[in-house]
PDB file of N, CA and C in Angstrom:
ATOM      1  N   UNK A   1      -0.002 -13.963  13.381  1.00  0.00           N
ATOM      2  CA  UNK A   1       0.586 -13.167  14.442  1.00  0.00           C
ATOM      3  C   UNK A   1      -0.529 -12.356  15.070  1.00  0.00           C
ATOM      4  N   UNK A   2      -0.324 -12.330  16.596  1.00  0.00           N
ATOM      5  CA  UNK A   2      -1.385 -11.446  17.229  1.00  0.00           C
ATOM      6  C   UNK A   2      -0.805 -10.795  17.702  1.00  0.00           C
ATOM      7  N   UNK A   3      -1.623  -9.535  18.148  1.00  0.00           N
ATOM      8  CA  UNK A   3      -1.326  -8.102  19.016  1.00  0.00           C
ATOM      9  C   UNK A   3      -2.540  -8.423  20.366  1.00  0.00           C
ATOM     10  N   UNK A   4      -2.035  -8.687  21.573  1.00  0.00           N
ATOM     11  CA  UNK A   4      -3.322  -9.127  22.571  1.00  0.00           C
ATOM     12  C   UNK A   4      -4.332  -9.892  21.637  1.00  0.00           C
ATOM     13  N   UNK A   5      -4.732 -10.825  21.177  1.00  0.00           N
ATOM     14  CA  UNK A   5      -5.435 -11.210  20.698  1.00  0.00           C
ATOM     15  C   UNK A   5      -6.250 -10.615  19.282  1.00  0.00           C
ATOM     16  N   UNK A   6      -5.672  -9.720  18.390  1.00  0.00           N
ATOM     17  CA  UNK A   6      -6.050  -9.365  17.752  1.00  0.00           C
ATOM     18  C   UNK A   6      -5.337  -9.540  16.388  1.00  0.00           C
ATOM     19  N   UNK A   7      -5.683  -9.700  14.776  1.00  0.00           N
ATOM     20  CA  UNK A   7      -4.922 -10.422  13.776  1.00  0.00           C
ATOM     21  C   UNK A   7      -4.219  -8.919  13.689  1.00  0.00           C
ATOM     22  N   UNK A   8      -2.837  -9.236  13.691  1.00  0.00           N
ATOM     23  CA  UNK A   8      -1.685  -8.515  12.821  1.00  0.00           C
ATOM     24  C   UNK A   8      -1.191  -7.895  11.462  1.00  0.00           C
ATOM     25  N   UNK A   9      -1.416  -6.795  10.784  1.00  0.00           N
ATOM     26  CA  UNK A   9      -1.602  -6.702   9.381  1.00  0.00           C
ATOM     27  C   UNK A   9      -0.234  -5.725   9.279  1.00  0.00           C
ATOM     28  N   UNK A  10       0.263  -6.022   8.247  1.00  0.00           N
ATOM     29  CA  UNK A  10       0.740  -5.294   7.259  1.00  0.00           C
ATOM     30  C   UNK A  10       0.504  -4.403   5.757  1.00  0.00           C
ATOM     31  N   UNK A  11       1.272  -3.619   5.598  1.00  0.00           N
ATOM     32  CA  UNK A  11       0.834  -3.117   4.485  1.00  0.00           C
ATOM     33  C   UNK A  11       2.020  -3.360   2.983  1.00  0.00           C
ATOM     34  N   UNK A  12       1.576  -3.790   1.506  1.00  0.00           N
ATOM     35  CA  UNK A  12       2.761  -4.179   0.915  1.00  0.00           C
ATOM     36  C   UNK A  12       4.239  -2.928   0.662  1.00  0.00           C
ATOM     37  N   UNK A  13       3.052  -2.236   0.920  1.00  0.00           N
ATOM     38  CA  UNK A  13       4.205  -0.205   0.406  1.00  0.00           C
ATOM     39  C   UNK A  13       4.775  -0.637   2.007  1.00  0.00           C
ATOM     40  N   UNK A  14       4.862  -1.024   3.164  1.00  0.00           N
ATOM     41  CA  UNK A  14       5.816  -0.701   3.815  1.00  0.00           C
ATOM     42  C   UNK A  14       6.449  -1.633   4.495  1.00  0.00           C
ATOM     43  N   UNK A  15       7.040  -2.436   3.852  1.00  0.00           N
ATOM     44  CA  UNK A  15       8.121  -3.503   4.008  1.00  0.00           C
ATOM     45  C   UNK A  15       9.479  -3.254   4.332  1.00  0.00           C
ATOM     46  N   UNK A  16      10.022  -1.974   4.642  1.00  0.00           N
ATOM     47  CA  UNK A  16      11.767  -1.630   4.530  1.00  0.00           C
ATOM     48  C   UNK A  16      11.348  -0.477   5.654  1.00  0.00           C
ATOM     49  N   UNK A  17      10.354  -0.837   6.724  1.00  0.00           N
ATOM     50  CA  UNK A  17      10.859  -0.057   8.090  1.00  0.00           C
ATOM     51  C   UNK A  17      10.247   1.532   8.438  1.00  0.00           C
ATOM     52  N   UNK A  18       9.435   1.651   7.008  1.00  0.00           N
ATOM     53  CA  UNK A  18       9.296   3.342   6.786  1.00  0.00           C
ATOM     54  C   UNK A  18       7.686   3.387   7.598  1.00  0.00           C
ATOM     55  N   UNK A  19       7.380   3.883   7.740  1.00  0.00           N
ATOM     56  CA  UNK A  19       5.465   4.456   8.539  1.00  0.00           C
ATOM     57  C   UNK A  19       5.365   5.359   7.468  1.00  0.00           C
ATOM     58  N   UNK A  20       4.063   5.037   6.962  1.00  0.00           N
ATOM     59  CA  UNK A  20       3.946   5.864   6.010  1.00  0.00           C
ATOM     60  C   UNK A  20       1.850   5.542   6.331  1.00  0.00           C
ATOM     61  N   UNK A  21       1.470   5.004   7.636  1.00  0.00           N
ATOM     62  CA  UNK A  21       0.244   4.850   7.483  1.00  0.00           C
ATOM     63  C   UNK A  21       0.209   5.392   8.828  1.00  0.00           C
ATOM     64  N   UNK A  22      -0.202   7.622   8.516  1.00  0.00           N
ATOM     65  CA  UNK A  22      -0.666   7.909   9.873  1.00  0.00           C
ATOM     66  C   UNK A  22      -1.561   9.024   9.249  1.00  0.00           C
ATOM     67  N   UNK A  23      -2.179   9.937  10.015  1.00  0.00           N
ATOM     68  CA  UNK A  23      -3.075  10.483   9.965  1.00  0.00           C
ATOM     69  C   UNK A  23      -4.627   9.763  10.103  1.00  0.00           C
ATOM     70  N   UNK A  24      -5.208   9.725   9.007  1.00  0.00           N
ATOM     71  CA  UNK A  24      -6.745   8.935   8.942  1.00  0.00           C
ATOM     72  C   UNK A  24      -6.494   7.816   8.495  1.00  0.00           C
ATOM     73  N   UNK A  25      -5.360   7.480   8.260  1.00  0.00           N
ATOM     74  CA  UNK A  25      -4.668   5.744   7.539  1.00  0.00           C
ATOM     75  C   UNK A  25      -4.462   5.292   9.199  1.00  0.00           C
ATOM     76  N   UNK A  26      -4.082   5.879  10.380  1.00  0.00           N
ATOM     77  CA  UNK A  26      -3.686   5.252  11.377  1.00  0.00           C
ATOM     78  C   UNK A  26      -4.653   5.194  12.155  1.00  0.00           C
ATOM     79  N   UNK A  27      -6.127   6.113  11.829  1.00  0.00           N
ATOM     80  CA  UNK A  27      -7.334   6.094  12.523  1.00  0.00           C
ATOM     81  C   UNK A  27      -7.828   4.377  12.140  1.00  0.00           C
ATOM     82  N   UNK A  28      -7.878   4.080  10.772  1.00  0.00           N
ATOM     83  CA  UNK A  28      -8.445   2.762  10.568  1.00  0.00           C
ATOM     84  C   UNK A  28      -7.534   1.570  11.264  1.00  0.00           C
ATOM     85  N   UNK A  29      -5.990   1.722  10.406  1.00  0.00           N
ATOM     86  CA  UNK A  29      -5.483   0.396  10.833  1.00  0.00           C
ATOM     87  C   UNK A  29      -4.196   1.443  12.221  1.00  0.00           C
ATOM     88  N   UNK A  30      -4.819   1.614  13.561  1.00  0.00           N
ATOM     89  CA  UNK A  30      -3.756   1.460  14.334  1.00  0.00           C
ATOM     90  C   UNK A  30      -2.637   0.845  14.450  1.00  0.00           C
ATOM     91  N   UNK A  31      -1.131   1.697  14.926  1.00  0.00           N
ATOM     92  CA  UNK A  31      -0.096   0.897  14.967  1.00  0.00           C
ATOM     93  C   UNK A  31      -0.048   0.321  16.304  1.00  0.00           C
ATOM     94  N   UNK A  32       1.085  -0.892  15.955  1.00  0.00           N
ATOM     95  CA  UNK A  32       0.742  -2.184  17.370  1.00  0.00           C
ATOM     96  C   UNK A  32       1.618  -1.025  18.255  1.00  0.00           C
ATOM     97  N   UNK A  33       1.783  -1.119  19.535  1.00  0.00           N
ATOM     98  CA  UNK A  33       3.134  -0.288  19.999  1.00  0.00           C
ATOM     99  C   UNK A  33       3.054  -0.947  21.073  1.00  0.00           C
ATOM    100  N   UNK A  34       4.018  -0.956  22.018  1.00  0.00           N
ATOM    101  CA  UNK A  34       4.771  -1.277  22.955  1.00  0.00           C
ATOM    102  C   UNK A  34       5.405   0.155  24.094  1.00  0.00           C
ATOM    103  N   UNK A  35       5.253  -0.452  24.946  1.00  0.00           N
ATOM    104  CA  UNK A  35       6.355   0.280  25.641  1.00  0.00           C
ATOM    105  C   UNK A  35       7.405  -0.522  26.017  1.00  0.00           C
ATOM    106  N   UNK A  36       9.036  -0.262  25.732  1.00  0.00           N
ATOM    107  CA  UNK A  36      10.175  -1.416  25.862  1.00  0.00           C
ATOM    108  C   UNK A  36      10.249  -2.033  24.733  1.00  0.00           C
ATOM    109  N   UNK A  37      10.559  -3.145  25.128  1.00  0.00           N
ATOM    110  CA  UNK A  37      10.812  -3.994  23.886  1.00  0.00           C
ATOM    111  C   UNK A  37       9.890  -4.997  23.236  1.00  0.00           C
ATOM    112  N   UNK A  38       9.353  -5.353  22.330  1.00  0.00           N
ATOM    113  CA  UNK A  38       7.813  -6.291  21.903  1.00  0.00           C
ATOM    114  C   UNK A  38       8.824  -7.839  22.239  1.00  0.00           C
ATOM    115  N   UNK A  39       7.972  -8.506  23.207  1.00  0.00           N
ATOM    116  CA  UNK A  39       8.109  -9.790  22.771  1.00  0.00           C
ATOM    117  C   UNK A  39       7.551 -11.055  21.950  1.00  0.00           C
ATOM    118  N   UNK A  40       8.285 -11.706  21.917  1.00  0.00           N
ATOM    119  CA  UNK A  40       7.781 -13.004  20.954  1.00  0.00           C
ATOM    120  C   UNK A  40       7.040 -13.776  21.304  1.00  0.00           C
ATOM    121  N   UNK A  41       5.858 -14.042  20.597  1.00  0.00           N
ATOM    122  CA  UNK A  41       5.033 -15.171  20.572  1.00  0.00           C
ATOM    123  C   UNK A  41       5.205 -16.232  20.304  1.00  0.00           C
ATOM    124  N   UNK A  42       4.433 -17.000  20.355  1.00  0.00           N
ATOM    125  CA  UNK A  42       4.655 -18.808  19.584  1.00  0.00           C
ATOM    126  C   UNK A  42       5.048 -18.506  18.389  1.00  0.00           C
ATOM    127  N   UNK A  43       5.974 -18.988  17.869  1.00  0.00           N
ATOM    128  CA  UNK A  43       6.743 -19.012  16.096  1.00  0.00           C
ATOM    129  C   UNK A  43       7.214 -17.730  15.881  1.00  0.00           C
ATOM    130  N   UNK A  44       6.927 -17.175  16.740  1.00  0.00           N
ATOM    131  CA  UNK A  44       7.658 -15.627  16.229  1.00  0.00           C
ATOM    132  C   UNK A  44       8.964 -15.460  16.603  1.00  0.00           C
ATOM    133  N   UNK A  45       9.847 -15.352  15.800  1.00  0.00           N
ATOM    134  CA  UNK A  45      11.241 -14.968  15.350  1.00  0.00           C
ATOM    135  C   UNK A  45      11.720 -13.694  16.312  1.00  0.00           C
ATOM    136  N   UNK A  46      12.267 -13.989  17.616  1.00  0.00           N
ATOM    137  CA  UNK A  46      12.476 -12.678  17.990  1.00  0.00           C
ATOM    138  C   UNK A  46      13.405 -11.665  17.607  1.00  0.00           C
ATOM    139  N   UNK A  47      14.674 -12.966  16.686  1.00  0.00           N
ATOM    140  CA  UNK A  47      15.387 -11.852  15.853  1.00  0.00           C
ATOM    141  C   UNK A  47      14.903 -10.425  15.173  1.00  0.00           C
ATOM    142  N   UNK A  48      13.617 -10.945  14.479  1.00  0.00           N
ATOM    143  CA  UNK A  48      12.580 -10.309  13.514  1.00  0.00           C
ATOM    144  C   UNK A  48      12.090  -9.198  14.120  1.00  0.00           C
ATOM    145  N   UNK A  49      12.027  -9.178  15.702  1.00  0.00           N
ATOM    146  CA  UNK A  49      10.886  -8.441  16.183  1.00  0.00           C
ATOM    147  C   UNK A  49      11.841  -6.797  16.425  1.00  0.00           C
ATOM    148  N   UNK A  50      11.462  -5.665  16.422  1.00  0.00           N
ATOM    149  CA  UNK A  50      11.926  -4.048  16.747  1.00  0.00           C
ATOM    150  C   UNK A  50      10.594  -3.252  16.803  1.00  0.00           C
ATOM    151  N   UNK A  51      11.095  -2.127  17.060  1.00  0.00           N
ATOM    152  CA  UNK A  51      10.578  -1.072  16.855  1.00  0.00           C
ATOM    153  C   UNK A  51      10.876   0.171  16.142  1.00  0.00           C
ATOM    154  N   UNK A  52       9.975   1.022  15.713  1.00  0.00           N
ATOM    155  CA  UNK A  52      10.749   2.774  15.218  1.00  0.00           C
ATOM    156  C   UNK A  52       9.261   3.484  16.078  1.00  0.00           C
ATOM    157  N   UNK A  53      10.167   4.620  16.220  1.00  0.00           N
ATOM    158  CA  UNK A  53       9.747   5.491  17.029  1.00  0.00           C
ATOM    159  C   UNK A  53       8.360   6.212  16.143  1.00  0.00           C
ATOM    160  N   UNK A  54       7.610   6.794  16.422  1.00  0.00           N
ATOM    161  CA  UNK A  54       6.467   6.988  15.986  1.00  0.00           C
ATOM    162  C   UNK A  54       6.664   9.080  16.217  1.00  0.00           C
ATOM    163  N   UNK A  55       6.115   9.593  15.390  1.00  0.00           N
ATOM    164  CA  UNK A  55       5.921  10.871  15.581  1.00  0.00           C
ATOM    165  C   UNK A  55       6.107  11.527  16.798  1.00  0.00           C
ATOM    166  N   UNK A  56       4.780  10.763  17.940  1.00  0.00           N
ATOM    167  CA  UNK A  56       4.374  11.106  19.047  1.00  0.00           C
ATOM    168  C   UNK A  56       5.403  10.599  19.972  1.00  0.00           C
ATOM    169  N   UNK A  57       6.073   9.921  19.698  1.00  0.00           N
ATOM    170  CA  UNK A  57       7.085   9.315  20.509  1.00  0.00           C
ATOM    171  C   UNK A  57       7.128   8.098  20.514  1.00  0.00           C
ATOM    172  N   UNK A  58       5.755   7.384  20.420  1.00  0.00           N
ATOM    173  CA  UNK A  58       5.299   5.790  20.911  1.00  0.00           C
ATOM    174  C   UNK A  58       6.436   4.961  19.923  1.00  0.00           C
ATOM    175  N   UNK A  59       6.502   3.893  20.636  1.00  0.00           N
ATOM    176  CA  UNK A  59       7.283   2.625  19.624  1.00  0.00           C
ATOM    177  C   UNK A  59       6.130   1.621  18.705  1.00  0.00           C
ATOM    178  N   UNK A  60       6.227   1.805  17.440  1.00  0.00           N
ATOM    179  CA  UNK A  60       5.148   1.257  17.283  1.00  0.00           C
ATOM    180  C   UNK A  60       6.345   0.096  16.805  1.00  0.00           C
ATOM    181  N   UNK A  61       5.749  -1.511  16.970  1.00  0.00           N
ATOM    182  CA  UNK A  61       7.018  -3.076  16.727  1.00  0.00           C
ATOM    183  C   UNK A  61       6.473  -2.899  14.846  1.00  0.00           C
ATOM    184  N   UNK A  62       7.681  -3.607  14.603  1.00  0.00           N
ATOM    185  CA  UNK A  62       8.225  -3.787  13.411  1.00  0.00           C
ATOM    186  C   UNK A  62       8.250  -5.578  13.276  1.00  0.00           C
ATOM    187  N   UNK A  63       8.168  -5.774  12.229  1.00  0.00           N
ATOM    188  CA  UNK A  63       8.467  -7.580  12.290  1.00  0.00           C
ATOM    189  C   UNK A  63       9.119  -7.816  10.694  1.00  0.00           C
ATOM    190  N   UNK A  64      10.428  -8.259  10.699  1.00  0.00           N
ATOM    191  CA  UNK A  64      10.653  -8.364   9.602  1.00  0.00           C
ATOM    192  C   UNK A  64      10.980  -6.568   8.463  1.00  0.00           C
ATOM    193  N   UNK A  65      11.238  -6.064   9.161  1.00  0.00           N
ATOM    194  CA  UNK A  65      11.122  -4.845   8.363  1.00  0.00           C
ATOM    195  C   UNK A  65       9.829  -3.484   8.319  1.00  0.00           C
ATOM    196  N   UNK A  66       8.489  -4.664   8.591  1.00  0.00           N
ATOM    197  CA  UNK A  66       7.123  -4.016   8.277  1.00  0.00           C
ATOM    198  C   UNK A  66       6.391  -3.178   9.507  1.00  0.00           C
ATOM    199  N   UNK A  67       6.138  -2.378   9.705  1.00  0.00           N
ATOM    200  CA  UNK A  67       5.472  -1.763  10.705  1.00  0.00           C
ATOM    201  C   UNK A  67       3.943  -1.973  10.847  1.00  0.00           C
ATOM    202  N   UNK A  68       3.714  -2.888  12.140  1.00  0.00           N
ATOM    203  CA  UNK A  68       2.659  -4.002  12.102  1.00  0.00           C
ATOM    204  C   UNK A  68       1.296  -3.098  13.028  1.00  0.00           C
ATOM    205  N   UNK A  69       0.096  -3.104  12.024  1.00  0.00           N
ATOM    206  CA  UNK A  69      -1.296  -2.812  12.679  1.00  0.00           C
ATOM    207  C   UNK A  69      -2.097  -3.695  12.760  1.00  0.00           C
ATOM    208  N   UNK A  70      -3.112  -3.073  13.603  1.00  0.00           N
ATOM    209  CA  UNK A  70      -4.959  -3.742  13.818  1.00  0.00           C
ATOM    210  C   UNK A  70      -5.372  -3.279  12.693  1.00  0.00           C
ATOM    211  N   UNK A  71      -6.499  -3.910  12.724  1.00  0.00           N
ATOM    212  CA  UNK A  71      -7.570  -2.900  11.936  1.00  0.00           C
ATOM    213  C   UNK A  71      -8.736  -3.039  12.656  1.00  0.00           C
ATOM    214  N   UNK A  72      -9.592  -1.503  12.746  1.00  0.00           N
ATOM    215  CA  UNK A  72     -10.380  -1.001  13.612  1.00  0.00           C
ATOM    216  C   UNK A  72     -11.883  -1.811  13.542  1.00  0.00           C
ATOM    217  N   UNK A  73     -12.469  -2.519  12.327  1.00  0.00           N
ATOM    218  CA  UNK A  73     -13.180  -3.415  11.994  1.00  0.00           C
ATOM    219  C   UNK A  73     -13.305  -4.933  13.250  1.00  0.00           C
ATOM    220  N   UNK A  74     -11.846  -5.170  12.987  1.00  0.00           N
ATOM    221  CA  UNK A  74     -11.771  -6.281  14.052  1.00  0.00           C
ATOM    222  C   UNK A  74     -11.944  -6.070  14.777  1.00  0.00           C
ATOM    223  N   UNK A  75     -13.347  -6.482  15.525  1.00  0.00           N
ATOM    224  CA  UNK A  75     -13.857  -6.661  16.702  1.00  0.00           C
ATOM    225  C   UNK A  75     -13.707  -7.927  17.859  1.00  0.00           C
ATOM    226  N   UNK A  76     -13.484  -9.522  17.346  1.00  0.00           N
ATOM    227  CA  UNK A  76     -12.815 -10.194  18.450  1.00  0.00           C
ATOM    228  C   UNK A  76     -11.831 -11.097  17.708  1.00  0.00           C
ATOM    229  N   UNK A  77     -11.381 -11.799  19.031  1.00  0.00           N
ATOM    230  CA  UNK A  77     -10.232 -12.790  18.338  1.00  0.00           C
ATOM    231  C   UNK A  77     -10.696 -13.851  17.557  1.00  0.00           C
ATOM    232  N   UNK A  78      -9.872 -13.571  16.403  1.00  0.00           N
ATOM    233  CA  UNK A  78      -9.732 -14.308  15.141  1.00  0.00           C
ATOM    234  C   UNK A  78     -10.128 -13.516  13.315  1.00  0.00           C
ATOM    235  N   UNK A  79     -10.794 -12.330  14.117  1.00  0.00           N
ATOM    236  CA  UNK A  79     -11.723 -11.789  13.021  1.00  0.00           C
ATOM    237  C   UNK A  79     -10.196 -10.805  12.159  1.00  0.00           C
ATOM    238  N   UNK A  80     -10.637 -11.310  10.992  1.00  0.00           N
ATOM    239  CA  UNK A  80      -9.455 -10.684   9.814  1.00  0.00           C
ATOM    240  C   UNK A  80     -10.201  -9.762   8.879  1.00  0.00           C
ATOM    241  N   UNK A  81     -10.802  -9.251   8.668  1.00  0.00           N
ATOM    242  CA  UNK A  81     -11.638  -8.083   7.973  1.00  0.00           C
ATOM    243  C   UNK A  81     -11.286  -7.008   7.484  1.00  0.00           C
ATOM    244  N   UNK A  82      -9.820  -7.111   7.897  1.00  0.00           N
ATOM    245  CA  UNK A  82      -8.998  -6.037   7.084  1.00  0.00           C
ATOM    246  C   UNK A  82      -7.550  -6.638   5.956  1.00  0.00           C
ATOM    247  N   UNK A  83      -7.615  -8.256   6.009  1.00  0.00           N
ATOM    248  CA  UNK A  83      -6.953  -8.916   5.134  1.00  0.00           C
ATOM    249  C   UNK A  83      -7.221  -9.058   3.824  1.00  0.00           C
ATOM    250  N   UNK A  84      -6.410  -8.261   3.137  1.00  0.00           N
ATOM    251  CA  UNK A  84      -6.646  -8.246   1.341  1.00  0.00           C
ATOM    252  C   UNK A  84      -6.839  -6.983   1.124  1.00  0.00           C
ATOM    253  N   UNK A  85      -7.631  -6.357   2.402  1.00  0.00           N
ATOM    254  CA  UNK A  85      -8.129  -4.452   1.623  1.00  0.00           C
ATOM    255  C   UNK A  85      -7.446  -3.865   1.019  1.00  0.00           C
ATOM    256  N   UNK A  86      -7.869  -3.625  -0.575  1.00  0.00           N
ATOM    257  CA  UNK A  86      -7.304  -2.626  -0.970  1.00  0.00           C
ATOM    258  C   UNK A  86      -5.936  -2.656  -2.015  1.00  0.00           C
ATOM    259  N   UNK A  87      -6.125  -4.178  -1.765  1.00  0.00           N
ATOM    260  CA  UNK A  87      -4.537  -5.000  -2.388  1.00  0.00           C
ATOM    261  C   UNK A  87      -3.609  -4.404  -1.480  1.00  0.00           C
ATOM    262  N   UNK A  88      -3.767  -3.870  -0.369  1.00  0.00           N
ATOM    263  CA  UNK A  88      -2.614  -3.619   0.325  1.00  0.00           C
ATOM    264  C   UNK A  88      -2.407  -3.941   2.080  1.00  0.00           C
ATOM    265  N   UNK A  89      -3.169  -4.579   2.269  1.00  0.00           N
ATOM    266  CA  UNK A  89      -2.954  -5.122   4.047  1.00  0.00           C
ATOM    267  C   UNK A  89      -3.308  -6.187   3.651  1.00  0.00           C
ATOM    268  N   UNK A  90      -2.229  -6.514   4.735  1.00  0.00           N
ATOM    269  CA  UNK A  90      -2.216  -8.468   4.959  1.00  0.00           C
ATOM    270  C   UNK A  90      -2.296  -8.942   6.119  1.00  0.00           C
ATOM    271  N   UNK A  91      -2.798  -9.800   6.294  1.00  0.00           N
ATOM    272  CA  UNK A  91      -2.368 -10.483   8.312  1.00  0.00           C
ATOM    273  C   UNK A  91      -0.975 -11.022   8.020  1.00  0.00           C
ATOM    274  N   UNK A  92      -0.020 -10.624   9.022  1.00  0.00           N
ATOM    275  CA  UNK A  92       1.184 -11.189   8.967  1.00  0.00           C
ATOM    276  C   UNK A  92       1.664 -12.555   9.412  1.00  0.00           C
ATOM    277  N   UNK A  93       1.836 -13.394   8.933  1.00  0.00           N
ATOM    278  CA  UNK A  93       1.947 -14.582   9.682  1.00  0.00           C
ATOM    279  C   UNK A  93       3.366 -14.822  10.739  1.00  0.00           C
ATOM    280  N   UNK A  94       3.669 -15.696  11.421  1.00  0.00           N
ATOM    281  CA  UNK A  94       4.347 -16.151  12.551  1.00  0.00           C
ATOM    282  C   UNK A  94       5.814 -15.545  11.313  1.00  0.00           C
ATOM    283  N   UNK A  95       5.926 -15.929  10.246  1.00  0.00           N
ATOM    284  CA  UNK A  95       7.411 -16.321   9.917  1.00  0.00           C
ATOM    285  C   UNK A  95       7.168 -14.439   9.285  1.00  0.00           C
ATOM    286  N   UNK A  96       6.469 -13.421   9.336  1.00  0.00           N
ATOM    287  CA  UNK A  96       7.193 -12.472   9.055  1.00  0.00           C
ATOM    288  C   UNK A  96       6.502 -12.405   7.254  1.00  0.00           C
ATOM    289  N   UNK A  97       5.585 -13.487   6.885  1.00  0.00           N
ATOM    290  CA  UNK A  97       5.725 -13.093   5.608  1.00  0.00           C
ATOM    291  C   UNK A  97       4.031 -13.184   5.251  1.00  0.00           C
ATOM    292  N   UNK A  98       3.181 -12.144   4.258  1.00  0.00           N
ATOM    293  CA  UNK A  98       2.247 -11.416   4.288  1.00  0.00           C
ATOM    294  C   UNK A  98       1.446 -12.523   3.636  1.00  0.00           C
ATOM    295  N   UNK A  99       0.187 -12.654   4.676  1.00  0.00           N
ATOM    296  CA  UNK A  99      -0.653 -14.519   4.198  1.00  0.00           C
ATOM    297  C   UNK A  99      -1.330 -13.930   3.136  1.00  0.00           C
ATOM    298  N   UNK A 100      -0.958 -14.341   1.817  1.00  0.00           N
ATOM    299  CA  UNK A 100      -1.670 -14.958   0.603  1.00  0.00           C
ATOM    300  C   UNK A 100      -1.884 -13.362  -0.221  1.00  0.00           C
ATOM    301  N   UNK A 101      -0.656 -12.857   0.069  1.00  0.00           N
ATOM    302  CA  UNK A 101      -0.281 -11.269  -0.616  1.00  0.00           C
ATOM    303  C   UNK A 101       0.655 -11.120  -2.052  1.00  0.00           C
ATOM    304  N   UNK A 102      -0.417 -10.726  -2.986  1.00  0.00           N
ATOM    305  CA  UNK A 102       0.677 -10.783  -3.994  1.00  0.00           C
ATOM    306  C   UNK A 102       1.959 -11.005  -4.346  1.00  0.00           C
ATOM    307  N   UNK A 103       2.526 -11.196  -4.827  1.00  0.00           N
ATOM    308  CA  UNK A 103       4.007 -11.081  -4.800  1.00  0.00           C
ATOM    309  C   UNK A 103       4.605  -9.756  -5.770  1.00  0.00           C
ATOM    310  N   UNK A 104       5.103  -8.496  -5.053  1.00  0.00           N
ATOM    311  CA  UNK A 104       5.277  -7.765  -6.118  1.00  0.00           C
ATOM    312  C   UNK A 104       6.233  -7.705  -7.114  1.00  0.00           C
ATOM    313  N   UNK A 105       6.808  -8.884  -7.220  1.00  0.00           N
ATOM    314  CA  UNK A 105       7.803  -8.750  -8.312  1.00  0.00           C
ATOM    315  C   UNK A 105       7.533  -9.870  -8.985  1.00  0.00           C
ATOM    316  N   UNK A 106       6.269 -10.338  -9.155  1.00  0.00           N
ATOM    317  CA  UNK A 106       5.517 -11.042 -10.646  1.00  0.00           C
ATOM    318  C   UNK A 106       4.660  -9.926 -11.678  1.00  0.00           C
ATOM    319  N   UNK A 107       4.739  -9.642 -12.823  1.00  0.00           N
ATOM    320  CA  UNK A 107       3.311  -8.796 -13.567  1.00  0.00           C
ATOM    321  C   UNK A 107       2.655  -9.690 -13.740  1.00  0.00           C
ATOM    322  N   UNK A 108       1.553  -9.018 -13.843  1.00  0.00           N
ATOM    323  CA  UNK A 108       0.411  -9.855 -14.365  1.00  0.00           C
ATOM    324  C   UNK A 108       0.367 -10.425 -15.458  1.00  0.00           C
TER     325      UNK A 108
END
């Protein structure tokens, strides 16, 4: 999934709609936002697609539940450099589900 040409990440803590990545967490991975409504890309589920309102007002889109960022690293299209950080950002793929992200309900 892209934002203008840029890879799409999620984080695994926020899957059920909540923002919980602002202050100096939103300096690195910016939220995607919109003004109106986000539309759908190739394979993207527009059922899937919303927004929640952001502090400042902005709509930052939602996909699947997750409240979807950049990361400030990525410099052009294609570059993923913020996929895996941290065990907790993922690039989100077309269907909504986090490419090659743990699964948290296996233990180790």
């Amino acid at each position: 999934m892209t934002a203008e040409g840029a890879a799409v990440y999620a984080a695994v803590d926020q899957q059920d709609g909540e923002v919980v990545c602002t202050g100096s967490c939103a300096q690195v991975w910016p939220a995607v936002t919109v003004e109106g409504e986000p539309e759908a890309g190739d394979g993207v589920d527009e059922a899937l697609l919303g927004t929640v309102e952001l502090e400042d007002g902005s709509l930052q889109v939602v996909y699947d539940d997750a409240p979807l960022h950049t990361f400030v690293s990525d410099r052009e299209t294609g570059d993923v450099a913020g996929h895996g950080s941290a065990d907790r950002w993922w690039v989100v793929g077309p269907d909504g589900e986090l490419i090659d992200a743990p699964d948290p309900d296996e233990e180790d």
